[in-house]
N, C-alpha and C. Protein backbone atom coordinates (compact mmCIF):
# COMPACT_ATOMS: atom_id res chain seq x y z
N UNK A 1 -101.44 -41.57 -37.11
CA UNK A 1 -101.44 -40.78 -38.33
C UNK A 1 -100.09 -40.09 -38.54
N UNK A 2 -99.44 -39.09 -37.28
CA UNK A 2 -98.16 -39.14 -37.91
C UNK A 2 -97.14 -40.17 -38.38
N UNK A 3 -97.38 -41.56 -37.38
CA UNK A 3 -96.25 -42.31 -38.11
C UNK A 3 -96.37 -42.42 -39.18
N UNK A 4 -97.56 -42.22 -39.69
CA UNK A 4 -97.94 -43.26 -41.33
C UNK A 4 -97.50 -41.77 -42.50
N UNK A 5 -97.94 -40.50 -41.67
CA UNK A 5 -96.66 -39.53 -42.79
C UNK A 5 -95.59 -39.44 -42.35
N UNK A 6 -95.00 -39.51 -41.61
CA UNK A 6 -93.04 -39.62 -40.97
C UNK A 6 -92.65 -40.32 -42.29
N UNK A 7 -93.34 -41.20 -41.84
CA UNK A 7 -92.89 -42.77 -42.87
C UNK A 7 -93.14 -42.14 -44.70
N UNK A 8 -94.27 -42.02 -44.65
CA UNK A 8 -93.65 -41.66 -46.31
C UNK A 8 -93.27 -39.97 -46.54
N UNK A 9 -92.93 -39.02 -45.79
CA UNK A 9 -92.03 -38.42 -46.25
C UNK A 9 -90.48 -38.79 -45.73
N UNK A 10 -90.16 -39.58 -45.02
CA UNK A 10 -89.16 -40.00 -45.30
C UNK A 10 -88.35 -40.63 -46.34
N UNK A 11 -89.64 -41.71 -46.56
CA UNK A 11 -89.21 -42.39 -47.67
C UNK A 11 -89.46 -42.01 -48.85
N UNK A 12 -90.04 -40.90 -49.27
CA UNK A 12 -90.11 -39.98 -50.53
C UNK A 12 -88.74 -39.19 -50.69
N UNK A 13 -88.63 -38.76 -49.33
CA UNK A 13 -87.24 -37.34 -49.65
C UNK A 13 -85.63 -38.35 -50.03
N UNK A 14 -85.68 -39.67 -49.19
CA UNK A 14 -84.50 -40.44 -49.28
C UNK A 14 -84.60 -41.32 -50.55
N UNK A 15 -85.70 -41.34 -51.33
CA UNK A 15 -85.92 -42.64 -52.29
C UNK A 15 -85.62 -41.28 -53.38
N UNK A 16 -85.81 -39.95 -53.43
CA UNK A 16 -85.22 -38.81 -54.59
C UNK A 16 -84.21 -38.74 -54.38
N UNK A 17 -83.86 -38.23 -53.25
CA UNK A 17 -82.05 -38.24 -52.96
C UNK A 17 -81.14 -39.29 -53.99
N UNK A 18 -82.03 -40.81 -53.80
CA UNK A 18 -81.07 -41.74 -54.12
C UNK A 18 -81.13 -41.71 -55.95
N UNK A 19 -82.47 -41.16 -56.36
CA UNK A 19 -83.03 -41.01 -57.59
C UNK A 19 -82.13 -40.11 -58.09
N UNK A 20 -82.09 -38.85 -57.93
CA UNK A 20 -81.56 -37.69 -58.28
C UNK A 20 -79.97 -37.69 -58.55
N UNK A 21 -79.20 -37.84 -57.13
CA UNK A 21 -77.97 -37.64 -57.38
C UNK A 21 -77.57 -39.20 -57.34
N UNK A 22 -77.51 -40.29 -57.51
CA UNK A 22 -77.37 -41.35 -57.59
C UNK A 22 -77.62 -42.41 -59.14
N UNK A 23 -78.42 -42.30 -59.31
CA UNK A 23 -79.37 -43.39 -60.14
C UNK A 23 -79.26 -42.62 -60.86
N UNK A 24 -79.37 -41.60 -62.03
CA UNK A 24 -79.79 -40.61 -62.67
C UNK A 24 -78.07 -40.26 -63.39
N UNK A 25 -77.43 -40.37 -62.75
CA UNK A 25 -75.89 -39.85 -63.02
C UNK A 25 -75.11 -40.69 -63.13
N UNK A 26 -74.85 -41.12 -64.37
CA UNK A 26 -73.85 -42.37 -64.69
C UNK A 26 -72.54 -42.93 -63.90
N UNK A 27 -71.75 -41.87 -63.57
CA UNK A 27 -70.68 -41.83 -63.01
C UNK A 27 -70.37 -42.59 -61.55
N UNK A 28 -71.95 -42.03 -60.82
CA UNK A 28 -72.20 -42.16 -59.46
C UNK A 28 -73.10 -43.56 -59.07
N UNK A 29 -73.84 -43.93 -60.41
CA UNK A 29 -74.18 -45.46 -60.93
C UNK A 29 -73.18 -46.60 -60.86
N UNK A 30 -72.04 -45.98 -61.53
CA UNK A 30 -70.67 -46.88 -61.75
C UNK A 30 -70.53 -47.15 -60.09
N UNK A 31 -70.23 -46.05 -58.89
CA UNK A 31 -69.63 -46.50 -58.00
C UNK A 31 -70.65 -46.94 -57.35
N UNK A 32 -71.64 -46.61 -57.05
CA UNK A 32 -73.01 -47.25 -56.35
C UNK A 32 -73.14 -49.23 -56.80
N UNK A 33 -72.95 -48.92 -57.69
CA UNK A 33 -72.58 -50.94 -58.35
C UNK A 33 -71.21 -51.22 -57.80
N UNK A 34 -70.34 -50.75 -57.67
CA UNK A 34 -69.09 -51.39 -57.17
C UNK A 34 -69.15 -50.66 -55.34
N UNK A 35 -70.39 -50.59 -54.76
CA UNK A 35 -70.09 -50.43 -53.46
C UNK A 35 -71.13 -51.85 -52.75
N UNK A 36 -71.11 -51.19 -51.50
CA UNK A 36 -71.30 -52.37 -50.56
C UNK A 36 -72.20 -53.19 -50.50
N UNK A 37 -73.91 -52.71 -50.78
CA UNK A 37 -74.66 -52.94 -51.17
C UNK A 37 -74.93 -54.32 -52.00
N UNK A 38 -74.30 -54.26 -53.62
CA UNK A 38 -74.45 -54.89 -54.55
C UNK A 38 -73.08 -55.57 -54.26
N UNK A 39 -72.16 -55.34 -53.47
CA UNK A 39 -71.05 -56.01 -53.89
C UNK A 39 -71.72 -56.88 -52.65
N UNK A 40 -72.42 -57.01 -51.37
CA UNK A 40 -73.19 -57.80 -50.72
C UNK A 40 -73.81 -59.00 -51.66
N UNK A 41 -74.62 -58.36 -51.89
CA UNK A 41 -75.43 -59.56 -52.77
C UNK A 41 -74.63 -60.47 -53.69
N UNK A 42 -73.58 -59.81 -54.48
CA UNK A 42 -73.03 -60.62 -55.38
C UNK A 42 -72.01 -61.78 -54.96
N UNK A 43 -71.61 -61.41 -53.69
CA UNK A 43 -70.90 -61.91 -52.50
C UNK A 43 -71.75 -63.28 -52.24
N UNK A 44 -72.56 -62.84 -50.96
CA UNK A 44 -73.17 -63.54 -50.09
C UNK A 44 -74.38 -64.65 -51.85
N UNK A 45 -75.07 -64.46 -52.62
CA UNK A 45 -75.51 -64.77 -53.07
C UNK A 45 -75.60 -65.30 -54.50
N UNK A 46 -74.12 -64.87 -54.53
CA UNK A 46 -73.55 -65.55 -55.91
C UNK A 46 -74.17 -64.55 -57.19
N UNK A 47 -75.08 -63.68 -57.33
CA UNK A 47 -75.13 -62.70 -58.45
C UNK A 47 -74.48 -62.55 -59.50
N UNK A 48 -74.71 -62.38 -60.18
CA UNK A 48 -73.87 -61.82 -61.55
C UNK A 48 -75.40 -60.95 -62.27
N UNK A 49 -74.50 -59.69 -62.01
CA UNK A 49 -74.93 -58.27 -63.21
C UNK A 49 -74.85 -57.58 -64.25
N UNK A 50 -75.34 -58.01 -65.25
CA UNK A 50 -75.12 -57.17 -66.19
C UNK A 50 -75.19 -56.15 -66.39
N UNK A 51 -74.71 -55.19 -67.15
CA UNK A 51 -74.18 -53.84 -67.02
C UNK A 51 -75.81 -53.15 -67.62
N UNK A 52 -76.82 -54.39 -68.46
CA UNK A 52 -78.03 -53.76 -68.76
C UNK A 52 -79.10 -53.75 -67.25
N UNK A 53 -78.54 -54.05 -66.38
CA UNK A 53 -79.09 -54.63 -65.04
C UNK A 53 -78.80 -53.53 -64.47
N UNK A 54 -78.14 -52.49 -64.38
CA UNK A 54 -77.55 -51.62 -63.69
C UNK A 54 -78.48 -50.76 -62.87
N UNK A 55 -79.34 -50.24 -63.72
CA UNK A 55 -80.36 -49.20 -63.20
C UNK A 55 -81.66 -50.18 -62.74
N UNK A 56 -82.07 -51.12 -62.77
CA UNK A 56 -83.16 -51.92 -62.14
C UNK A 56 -82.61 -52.48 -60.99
N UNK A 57 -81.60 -52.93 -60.30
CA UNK A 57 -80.83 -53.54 -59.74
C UNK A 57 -80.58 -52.14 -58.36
N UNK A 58 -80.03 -50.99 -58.94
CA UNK A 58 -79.96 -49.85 -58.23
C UNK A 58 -81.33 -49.24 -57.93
N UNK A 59 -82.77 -49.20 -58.73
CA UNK A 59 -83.45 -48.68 -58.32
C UNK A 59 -84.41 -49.58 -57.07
N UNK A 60 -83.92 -51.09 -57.28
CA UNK A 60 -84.22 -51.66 -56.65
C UNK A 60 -83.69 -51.66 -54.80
N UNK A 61 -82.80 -51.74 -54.99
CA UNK A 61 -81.81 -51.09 -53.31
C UNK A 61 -81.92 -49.60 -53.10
N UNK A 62 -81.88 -48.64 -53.91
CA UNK A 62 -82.32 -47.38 -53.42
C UNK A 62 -84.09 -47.71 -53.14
N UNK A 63 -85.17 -48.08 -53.48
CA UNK A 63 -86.49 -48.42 -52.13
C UNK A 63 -86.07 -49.24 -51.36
N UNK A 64 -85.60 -50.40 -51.52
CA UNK A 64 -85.10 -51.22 -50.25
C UNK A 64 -84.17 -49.88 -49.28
N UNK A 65 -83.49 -49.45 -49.43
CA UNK A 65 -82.59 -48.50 -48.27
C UNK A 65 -83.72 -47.33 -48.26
N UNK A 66 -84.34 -46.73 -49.13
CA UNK A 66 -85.67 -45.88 -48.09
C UNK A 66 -86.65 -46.25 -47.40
N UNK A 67 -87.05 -47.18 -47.41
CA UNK A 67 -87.68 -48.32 -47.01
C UNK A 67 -86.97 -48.66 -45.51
N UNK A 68 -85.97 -49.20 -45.10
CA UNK A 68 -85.08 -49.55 -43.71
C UNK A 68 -85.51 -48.38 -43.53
N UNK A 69 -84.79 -47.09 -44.16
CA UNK A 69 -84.46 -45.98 -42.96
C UNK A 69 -85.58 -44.81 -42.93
N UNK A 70 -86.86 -45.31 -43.47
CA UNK A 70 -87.96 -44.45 -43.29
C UNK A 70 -89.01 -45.87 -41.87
N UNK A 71 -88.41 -46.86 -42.24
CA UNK A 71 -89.13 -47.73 -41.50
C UNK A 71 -88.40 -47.78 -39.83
N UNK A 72 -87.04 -47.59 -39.53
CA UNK A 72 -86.22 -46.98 -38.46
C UNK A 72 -86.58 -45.99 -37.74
N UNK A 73 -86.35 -44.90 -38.73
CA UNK A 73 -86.95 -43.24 -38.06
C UNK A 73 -87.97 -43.66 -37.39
N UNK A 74 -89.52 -44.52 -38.09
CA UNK A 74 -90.43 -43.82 -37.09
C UNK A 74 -90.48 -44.90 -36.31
N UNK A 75 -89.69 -45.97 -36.38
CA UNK A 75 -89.60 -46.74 -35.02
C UNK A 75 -89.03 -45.95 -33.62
N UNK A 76 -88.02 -45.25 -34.15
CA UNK A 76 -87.25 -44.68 -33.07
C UNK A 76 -88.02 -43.46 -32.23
N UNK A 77 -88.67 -42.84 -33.33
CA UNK A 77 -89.59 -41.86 -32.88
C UNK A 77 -90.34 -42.38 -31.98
N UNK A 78 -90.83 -43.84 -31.89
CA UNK A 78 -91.85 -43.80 -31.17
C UNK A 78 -91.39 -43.70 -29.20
N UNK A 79 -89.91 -43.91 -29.02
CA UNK A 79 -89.48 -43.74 -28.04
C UNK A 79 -89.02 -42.58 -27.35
N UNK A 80 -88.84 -42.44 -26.21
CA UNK A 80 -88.39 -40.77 -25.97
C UNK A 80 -86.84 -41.20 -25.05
N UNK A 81 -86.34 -42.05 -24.64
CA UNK A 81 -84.89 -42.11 -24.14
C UNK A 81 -84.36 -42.54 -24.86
N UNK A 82 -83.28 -41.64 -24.75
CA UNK A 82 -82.47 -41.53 -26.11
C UNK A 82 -81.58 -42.93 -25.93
N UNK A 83 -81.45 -43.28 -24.90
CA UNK A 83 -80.09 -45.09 -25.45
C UNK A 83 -81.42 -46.11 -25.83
N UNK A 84 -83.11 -45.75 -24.96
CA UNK A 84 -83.84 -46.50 -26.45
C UNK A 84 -83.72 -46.53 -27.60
N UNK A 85 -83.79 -45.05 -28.00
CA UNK A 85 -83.83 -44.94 -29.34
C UNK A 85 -82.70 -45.60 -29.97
N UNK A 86 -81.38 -45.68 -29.45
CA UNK A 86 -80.26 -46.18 -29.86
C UNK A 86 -80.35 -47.49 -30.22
N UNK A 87 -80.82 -47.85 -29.36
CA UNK A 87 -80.94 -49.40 -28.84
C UNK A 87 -81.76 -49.76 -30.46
N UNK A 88 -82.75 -49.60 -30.40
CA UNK A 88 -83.82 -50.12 -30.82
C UNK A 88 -83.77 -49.86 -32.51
N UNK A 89 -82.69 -48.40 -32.96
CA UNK A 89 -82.53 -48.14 -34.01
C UNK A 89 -81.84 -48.71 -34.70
N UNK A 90 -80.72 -49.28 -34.00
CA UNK A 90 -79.58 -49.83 -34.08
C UNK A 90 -80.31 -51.53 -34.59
N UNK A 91 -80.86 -52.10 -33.78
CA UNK A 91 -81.34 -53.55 -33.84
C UNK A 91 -82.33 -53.31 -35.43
N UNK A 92 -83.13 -52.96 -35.64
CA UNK A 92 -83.93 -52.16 -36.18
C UNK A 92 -83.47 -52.09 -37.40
N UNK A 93 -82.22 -51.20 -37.79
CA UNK A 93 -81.57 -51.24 -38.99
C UNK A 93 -80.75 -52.84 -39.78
N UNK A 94 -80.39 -53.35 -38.51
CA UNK A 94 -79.44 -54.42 -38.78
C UNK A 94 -80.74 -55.49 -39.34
N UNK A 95 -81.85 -55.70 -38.67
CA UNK A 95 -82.47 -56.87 -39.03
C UNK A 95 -83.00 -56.33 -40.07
N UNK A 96 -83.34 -55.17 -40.38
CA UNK A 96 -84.12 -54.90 -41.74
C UNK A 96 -83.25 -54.94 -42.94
N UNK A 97 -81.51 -54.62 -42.61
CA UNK A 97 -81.15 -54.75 -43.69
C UNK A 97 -80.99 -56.31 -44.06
N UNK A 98 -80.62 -57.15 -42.71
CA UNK A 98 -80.45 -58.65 -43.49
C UNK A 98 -81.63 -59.19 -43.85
N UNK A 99 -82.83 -59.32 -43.61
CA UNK A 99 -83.90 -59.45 -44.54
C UNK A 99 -84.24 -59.17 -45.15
N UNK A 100 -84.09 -57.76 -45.52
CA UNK A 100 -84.37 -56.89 -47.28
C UNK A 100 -83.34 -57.74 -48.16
N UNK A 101 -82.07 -57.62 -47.54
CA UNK A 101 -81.19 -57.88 -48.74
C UNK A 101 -81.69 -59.43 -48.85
N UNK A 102 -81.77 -60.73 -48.29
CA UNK A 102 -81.93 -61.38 -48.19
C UNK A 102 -83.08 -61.90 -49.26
N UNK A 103 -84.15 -60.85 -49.10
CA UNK A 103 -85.37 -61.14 -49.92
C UNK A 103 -84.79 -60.67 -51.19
N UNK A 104 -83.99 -59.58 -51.66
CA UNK A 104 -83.93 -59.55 -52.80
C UNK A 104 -82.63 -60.58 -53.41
N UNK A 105 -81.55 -61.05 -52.70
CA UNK A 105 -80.90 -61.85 -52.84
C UNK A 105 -81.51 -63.47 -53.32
N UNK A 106 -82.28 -63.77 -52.89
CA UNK A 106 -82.99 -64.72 -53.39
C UNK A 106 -84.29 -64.86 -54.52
N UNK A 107 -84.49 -63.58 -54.58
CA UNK A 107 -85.59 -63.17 -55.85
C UNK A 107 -84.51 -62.60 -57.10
N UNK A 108 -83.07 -62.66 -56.84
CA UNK A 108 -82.44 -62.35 -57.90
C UNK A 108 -82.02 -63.79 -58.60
N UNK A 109 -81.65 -64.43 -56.94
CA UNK A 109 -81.09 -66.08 -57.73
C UNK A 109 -82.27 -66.60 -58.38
N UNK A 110 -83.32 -66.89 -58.16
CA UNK A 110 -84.45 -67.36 -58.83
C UNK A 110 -84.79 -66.89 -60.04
N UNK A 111 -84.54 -65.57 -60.49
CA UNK A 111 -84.64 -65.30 -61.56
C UNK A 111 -83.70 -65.61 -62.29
N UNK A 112 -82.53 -66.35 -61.83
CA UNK A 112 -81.32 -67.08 -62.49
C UNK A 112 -80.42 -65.27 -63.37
N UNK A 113 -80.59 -64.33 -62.53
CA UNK A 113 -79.50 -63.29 -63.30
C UNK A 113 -78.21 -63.38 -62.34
């Protein structure tokens, strides 16, 4: 029972964070599309975004990234030595991000945007 609230107040407080000062604020929209994330996908998966794509595209990777790092935390939690936790957080983040991105990288090509 705590993991299952760890997990969504994590991923509530980090999925507003990304809502609030991110997604919400044009400026910070602009660089959030020209950072690593989306410049990943457009990379590795050939993408192309339109500028009306902007905020579906971003609200889409801000749950994918609360999602990894609410799904991390309570992995790590579940250990008590700390080069586990390292260990395991570390592996943990890396495979969740290449399969998140991965899944949405290929549900973007299919939709041919």
């Amino acid at each position: 029972m705590f993991s299952l609230i760890l997990f969504l107040v994590t991923f509530v407080v980090v999925f507003l964070i990304y809502l609030l000062f991110v997604i919400r604020r044009g400026k910070y929209l602009d660089k959030f599309i020209k950072g690593k994330e989306i410049s990943y996908l457009k990379k590795v998966y050939k993408i192309k975004i339109k500028e009306s794509d902007y905020r579906g595209i971003s609200l889409l990777v801000a749950f994918t990234n609360s999602f990894i790092i609410a799904t991390s935390v309570v992995l790590v939690s579940l250990f008590k030595n700390i080069f586990l936790e390292i260990i395991v957080g570390f592996i943990t983040v890396m495979a969740l991000i290449l399969i998140c991105y991965h899944i949405i990288g290929t549900i973007y090509k299919k939709e041919g945007r």
